[in-house]
Every structure is written in structure tokens, then in C-alpha cells.
Protein backbone atom coordinates (compact mmCIF):
# COMPACT_ATOMS: atom_id res chain seq x y z
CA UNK A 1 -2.35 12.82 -9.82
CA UNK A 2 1.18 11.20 -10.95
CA UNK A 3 3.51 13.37 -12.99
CA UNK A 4 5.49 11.43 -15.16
CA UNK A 5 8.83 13.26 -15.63
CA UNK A 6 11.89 11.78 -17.46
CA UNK A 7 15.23 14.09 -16.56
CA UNK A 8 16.98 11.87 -19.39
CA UNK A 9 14.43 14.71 -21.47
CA UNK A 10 15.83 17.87 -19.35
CA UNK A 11 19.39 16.96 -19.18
CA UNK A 12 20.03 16.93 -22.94
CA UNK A 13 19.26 20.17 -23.09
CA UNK A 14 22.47 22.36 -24.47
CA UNK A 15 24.88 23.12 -21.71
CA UNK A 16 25.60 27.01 -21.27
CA UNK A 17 28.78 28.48 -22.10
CA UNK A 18 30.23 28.24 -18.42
CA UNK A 19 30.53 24.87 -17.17
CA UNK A 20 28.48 24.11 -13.89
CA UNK A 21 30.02 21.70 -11.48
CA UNK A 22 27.55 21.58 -8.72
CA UNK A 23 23.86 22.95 -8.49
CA UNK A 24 22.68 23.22 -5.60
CA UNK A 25 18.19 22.93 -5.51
CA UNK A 26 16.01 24.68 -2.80
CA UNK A 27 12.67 23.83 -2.68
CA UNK A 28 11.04 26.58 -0.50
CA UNK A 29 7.90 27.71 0.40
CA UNK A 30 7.32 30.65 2.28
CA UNK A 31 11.04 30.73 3.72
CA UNK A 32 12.30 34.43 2.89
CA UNK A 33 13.37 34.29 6.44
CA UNK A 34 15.28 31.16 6.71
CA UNK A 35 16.75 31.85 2.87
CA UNK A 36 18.16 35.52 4.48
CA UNK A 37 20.35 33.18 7.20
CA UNK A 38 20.86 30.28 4.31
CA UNK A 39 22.26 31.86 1.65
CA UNK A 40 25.27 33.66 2.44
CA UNK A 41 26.93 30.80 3.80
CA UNK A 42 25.69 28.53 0.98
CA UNK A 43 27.80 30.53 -1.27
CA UNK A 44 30.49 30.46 0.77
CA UNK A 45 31.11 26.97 1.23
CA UNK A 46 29.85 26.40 -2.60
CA UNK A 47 32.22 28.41 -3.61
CA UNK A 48 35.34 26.15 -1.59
CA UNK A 49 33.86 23.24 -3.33
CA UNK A 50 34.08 24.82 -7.03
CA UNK A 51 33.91 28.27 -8.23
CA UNK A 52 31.30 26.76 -10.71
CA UNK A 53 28.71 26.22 -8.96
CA UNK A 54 24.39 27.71 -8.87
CA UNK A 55 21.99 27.72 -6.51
CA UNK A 56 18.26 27.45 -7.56
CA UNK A 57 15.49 27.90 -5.25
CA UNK A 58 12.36 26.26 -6.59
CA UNK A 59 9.36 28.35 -5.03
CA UNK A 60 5.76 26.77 -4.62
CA UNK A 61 4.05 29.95 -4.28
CA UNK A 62 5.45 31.64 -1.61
CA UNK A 63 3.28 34.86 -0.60
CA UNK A 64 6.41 35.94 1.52
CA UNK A 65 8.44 37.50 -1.17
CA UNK A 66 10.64 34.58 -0.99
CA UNK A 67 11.43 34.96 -4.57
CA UNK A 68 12.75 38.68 -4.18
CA UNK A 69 14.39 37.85 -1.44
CA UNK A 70 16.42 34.75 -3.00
CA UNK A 71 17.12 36.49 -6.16
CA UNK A 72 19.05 39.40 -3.92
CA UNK A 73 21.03 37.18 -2.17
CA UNK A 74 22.65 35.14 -5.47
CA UNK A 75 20.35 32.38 -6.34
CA UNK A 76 17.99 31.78 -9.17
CA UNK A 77 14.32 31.54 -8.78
CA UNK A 78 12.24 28.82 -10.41
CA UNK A 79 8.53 28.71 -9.78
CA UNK A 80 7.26 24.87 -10.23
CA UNK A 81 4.06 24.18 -11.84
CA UNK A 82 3.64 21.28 -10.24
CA UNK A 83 1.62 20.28 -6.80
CA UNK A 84 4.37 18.79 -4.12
CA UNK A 85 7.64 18.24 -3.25
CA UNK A 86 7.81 15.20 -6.17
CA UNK A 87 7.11 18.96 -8.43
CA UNK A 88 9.59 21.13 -6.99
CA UNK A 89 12.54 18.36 -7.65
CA UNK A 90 10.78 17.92 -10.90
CA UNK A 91 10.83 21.89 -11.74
CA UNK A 92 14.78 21.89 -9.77
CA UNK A 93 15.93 18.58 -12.10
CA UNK A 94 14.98 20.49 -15.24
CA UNK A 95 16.29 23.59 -14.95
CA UNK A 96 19.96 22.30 -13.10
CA UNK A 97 22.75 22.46 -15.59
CA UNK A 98 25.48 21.17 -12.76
CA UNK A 99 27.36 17.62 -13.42
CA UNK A 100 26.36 17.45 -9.54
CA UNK A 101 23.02 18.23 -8.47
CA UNK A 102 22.54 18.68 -4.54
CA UNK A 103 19.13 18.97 -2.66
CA UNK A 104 18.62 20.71 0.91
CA UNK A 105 15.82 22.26 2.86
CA UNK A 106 15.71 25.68 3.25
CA UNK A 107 14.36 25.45 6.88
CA UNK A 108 18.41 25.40 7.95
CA UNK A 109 17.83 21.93 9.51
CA UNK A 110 20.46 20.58 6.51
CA UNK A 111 23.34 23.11 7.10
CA UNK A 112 25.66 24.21 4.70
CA UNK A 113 28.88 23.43 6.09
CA UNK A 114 27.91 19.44 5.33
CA UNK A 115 27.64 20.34 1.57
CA UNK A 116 31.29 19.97 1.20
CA UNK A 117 30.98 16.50 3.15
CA UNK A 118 28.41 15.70 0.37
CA UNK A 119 30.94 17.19 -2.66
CA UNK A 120 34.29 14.78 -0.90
CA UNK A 121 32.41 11.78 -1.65
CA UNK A 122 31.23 12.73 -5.00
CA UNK A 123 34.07 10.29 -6.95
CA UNK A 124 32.79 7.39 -4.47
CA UNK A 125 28.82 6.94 -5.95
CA UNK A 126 26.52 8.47 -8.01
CA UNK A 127 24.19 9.30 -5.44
CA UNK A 128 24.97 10.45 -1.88
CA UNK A 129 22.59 10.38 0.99
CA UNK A 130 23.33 12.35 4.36
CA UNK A 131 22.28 10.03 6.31
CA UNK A 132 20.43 10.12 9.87
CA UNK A 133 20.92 6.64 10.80
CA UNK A 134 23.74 4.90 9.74
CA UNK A 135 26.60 4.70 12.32
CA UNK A 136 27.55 7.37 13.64
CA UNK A 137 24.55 9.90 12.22
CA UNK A 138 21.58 10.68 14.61
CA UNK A 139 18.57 12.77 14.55
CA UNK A 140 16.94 15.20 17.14
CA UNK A 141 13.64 15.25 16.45
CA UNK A 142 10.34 14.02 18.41
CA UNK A 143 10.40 10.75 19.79
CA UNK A 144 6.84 9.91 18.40
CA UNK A 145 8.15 11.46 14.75
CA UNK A 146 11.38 9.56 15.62
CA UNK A 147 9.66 6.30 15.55
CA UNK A 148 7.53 6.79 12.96
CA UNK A 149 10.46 7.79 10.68
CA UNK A 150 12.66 4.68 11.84
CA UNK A 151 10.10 2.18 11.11
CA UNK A 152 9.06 3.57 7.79
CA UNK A 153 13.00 3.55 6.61
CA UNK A 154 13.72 -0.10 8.10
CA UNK A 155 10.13 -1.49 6.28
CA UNK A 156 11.31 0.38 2.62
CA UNK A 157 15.04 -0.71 3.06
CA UNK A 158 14.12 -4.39 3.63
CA UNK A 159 11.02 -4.59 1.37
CA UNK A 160 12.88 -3.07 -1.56
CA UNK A 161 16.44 -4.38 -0.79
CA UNK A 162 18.05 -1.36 -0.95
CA UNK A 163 20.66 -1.96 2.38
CA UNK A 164 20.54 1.23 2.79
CA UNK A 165 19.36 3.13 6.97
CA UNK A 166 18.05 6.71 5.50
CA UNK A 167 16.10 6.72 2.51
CA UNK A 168 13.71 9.60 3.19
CA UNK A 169 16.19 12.20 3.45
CA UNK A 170 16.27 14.47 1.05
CA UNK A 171 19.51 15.85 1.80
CA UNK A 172 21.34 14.63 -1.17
CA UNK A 173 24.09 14.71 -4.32
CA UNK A 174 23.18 13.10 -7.37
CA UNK A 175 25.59 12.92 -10.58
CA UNK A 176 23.95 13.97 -13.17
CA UNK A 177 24.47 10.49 -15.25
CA UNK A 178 22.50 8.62 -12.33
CA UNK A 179 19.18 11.21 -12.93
CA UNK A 180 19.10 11.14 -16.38
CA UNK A 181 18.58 7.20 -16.12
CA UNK A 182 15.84 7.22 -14.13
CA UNK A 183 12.20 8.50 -14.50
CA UNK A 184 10.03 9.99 -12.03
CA UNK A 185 6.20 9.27 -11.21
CA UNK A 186 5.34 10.63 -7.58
CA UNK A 187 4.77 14.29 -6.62
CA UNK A 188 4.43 13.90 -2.94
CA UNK A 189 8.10 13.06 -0.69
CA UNK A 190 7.45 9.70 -1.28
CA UNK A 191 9.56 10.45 -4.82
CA UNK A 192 12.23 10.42 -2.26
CA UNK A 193 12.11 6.44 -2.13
CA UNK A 194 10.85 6.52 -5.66
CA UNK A 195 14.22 7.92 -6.59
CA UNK A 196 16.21 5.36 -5.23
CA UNK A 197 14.51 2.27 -6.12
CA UNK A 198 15.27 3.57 -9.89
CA UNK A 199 18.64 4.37 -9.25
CA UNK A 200 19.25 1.22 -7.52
CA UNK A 201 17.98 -0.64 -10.58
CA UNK A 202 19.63 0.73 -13.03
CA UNK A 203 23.17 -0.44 -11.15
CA UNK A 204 23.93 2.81 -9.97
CA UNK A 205 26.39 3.02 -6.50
CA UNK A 206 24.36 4.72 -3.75
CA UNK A 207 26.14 5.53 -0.29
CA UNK A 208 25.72 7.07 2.90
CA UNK A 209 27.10 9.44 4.75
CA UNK A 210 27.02 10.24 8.63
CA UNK A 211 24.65 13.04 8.92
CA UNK A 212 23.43 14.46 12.42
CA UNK A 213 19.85 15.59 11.85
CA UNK A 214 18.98 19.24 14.05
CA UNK A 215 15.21 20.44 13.52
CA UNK A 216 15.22 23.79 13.87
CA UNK A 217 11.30 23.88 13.13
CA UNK A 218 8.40 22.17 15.70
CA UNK A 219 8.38 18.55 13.60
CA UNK A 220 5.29 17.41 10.99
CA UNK A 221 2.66 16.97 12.56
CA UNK A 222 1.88 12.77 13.02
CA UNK A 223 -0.97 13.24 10.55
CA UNK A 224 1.79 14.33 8.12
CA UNK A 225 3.87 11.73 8.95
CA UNK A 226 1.07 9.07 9.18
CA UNK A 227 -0.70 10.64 5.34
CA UNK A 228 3.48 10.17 4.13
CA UNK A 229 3.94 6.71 5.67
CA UNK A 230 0.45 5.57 3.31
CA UNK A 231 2.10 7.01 0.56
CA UNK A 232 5.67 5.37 1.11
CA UNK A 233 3.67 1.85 1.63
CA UNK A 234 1.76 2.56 -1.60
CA UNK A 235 4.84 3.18 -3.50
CA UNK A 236 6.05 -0.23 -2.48
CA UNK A 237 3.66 -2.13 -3.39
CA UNK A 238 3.11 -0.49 -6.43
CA UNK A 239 7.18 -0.45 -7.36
CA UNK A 240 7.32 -4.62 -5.98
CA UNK A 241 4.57 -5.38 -8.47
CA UNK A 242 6.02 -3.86 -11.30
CA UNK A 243 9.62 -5.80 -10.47
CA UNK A 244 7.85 -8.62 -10.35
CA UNK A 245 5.72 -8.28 -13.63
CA UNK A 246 9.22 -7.28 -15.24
CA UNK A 247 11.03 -10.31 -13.93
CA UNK A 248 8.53 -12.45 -15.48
């Protein structure tokens, strides 16, 4: 099933009294134990990038008491109602109220101190990728999953012409004028590319920034990676067709 979700919709919402800056999204499920070593320094460096800032952890169910635990150390909880990862940014994207929205993994493989990285280049693009494998990123990760993950990236850059080396990291800062321009279909990580192909074509800047990439998990399995990598060549297809059809 494809959720069609239009943040143009969630974004127009009234603004609270207190300004937001930066929000920063967590999808999480089932990570009250990573969230208790996350948080704390979150706010910390959140707070040397603005004193306005939120964090929101999206939960997908969690039977951990991830919630509870979030909520005591500073961060709201959302609960998405919504299968996936494409559902969690959906549930995020809706209830964010920053001017900057920034999504990270709550498995502490995106770590905190490289938000402010992120927040520098803010003035430079409307979306900003932490980036694996442009010069001078890198990635420590399986080689198998390495591979896999290398190919995938090189076949969406080219087929979609994006010139871009990362685009299924989800490590990210988005202005808030760039999402509420685009509108999202997928609810599996291949909204990830999805993302990008929209704000690509609506003539938004996109740029990349040297990211080195630490799992602190065992990787996805290859049958993860293998399901994703079917999804990501499905979404091409389906997103080349439509260019074409609208070029016509």
C-alpha cells in the first residue's frame, strides 16, 4: 500500500508561539536503550546550534517502553499510524514545527556531534545529505552490504540524474520550504530516493556532506538489503515513466 502524503498540507498548520529553528525526527523502534545514550548529547549539541530547537521521536510500536523512556529524557513522542519507515517520516514531517527539519537513527550509528556539521551548511541548500561516499566520507559496514549499497546508489544517481554519491542515507536536514514542495508516495526506505527525485525537480539545491558511516549494530541482513534494492529499482522505473509522460 502507497500513502500519499503532501507536507505542503502539514506545514501550514499555525506555528506555536515559540519559534522552532531546528527539529530534530527519530524514528525508533524498540530503542529505549540506544535513546538512554542518544539523547543527552542530542540536546547538548542542539542546543549549540539554537536554543530553539525539538526533538521528536516517532515510535512504531515499541514494546520496550521506548516512549517513557524518550519522553524522560526531553523529547516528544509521536506514535505513527502508518506501516514503515516512508510512515514514521510521514508521522515526523507532520508534527515538526522547525524551519529545519533533521532526520537520524536512533541506533547511534549517525552521532550527534555531526548535527552541527549538518546545521553549518544549512544557508548552502535546502537539503543536506551526510554523505557516505563522496570524497572524503566512508562507511564501515559489511563488505557484502557494502557492495550492495554502492551499486544501488551509483544505478539511482545515474538513472535519475541526480549527481549526487549517497542517496539512501537518511541522515539528513531539510528546510522546511524544500518539504512542503514535494509530496510523498512510498512507505518503505525507498521514500529516501523518493524524496530526492521531488526535491530535485522542483529546482531545489541538494548537497553533500563528508560523513564517515560507523554501524554500531550487526548490518541488514542481505534479504533486507536485496527486498530494499527491488523496491529502489521499482521506484525508478515508476518515477522515469512518470517524467517521461510529463515531458510529453
Amino acid at each position: 500500500m502507497r500513502l500519499a502524503i503532501s507536507p505542503a498540507d502539514a506545514y501550514n498548520s499555525p506555528m506555536p508561539s515559540a519559534k522552532i529553528d531546528l527539529t530534530i525526527l527519530i524514528p525508533a523502534m524498540n530503542e529505549a536503550e540506544n535513546l538512554r545514550a542518544l539523547l543527552p548529547g542530542l540536546h547538548g549539541v542542539a542546543k549549540r546550534c539554537t536554543p530553539h530547537y525539538e526533538i521528536i521521536v516517532v515510535d512504531g510500536g515499541s514494546t520496550d517502553g521506548t516512549p517513557r523512556v524518550a519522553e524522560s529524557l526531553g523529547a516528544e513522542v509521536v506514535t505513527q499510524s502508518r506501516r514503515g519507515y516512508g510512515g514514521a517520516l510521514h508521522a515526523g514531517f507532520a508534527a515538526a514545527s522547525g524551519e529545519y527539519i533533521l532526520t537520524m537513527d536512533a541506533d547511534l550509528s549517525h552521532p550527534p556531534t555531526f548535527v552541527k556539521t549538518l546545521w553549518r551548511h544549512r544557508g548552502e541548500a535546502d537539503l543536506v545529505i551526510a554523505s557516505r561516499y563522496v570524497p572524503g566520507g566512508g562507511a564501515e559496514m559489511p563488505r557484502l552490504r557494502w557492495a550492495l549499497s554502492r551499486i544501488l546508489n551509483v544505478i539511482f544517481s545515474r538513472g535519475m540524474a541526480l549527481n549526487l554519491y549517497d542517496v539512501s542515507s537518511g541522515f539528513r536536514l531539510y528546510s522546511r520550504r524544500a518539504l512542503a514542495a514535494i509530496r510523498i508516495t512510498r512507505t518503505d526506505f525507498d521514500v529516501l530516493e523518493e524524496i530526492l527525485i521531488q526535491v530535485h525537480r522542483a529546482g531545489r539545491r541538494i548537497i553533500e556532506a563528508p560523513f564517515h558511516y560507523a554501524a554500531r549494530r550487526s548490518g541488514r541482513s542481505h534479504a533486507k538489503l536485496v527486498r530494499f534494492g527491488l523496491a529502489y529499482l521499482r521506484l525508478l522505473v515508476e518515477m522515469g515513466i512518470a517524467h517521461r509522460k510529463c515531458s510529453k
